[in-house]
C-alpha atoms as a PDB file:
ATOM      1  CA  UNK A   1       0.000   0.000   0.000  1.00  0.00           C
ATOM      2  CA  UNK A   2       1.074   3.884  -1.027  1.00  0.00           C
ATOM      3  CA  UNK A   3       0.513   6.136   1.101  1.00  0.00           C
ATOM      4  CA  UNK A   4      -1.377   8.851  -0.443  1.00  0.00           C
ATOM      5  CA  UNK A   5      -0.191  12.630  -0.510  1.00  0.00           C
ATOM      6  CA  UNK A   6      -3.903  14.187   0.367  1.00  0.00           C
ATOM      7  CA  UNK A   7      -3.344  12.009   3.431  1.00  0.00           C
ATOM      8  CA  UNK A   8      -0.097  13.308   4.468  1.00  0.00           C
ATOM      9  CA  UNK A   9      -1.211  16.696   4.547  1.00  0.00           C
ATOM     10  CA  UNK A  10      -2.777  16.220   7.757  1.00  0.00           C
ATOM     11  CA  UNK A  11      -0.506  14.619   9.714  1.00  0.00           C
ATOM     12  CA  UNK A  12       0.491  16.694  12.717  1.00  0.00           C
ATOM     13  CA  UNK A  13       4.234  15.369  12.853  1.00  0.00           C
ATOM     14  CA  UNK A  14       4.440  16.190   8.721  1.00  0.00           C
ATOM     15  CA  UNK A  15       3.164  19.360   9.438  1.00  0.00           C
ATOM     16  CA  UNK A  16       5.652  19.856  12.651  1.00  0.00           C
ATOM     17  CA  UNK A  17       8.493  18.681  10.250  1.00  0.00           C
ATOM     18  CA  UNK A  18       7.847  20.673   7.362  1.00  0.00           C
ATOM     19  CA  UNK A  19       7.719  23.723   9.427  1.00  0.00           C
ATOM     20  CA  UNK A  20      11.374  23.351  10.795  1.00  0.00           C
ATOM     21  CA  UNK A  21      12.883  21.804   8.063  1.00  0.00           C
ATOM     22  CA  UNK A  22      11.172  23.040   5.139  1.00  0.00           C
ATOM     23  CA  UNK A  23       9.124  21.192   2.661  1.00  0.00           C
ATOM     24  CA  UNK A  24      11.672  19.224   1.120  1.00  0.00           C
ATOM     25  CA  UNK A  25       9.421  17.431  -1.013  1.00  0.00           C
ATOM     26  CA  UNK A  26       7.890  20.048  -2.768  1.00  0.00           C
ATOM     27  CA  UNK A  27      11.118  21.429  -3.353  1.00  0.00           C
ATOM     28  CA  UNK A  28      12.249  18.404  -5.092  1.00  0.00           C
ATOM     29  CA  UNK A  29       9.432  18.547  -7.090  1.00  0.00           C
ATOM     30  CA  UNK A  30      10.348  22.206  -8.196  1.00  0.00           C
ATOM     31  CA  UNK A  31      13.882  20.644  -9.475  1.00  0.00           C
ATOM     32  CA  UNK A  32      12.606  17.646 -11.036  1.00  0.00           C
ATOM     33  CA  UNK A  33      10.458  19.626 -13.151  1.00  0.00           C
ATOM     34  CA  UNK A  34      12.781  22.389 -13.652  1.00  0.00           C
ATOM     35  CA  UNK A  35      15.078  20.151 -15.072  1.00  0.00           C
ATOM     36  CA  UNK A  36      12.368  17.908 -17.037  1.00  0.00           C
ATOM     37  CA  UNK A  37      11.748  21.004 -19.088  1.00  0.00           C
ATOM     38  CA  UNK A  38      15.142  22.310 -19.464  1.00  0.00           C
ATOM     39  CA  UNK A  39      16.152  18.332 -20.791  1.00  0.00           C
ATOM     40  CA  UNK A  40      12.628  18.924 -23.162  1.00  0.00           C
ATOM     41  CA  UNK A  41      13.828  22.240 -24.547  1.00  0.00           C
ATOM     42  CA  UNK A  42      17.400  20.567 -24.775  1.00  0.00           C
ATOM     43  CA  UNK A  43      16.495  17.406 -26.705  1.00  0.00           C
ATOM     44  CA  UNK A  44      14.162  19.846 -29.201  1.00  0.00           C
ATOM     45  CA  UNK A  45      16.854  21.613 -29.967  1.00  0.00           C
ATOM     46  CA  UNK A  46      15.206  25.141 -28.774  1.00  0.00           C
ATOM     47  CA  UNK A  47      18.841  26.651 -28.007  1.00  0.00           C
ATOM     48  CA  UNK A  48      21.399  26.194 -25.457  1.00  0.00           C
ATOM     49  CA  UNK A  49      20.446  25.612 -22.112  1.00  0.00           C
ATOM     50  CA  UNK A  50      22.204  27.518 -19.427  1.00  0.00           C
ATOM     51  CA  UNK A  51      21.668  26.596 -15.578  1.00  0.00           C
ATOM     52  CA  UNK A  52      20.424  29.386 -13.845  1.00  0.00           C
ATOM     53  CA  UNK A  53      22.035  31.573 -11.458  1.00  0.00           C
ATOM     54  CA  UNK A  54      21.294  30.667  -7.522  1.00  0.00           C
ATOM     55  CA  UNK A  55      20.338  34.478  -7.031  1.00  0.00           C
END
């Protein structure tokens, strides 16, 4: 069995977590799909791709 996300949500030691460490599953999911659409543009040829800059 998977645990489902919707699920998560309201768990009170998730929540606890996520406030002192940060949601580090979102942000993975923010640079997974970064990066899925800067490999897209990449293998369709739509220019160079640069990394951006950690401003």
């Amino acid at each position: 069995m998977t645990p489902n996300s919707a699920e998560n949500d309201h768990l009170p030691v998730y929540e606890s977590l996520v406030r002192e460490r940060g949601d580090a599953v979102a942000e993975a999911r923010q640079v997974a799909e970064e990066t899925q659409h800067q490999v897209t543009q990449a293998l369709n040829w739509h220019g160079p791709v640069q990394p951006e800059s950690a401003s």
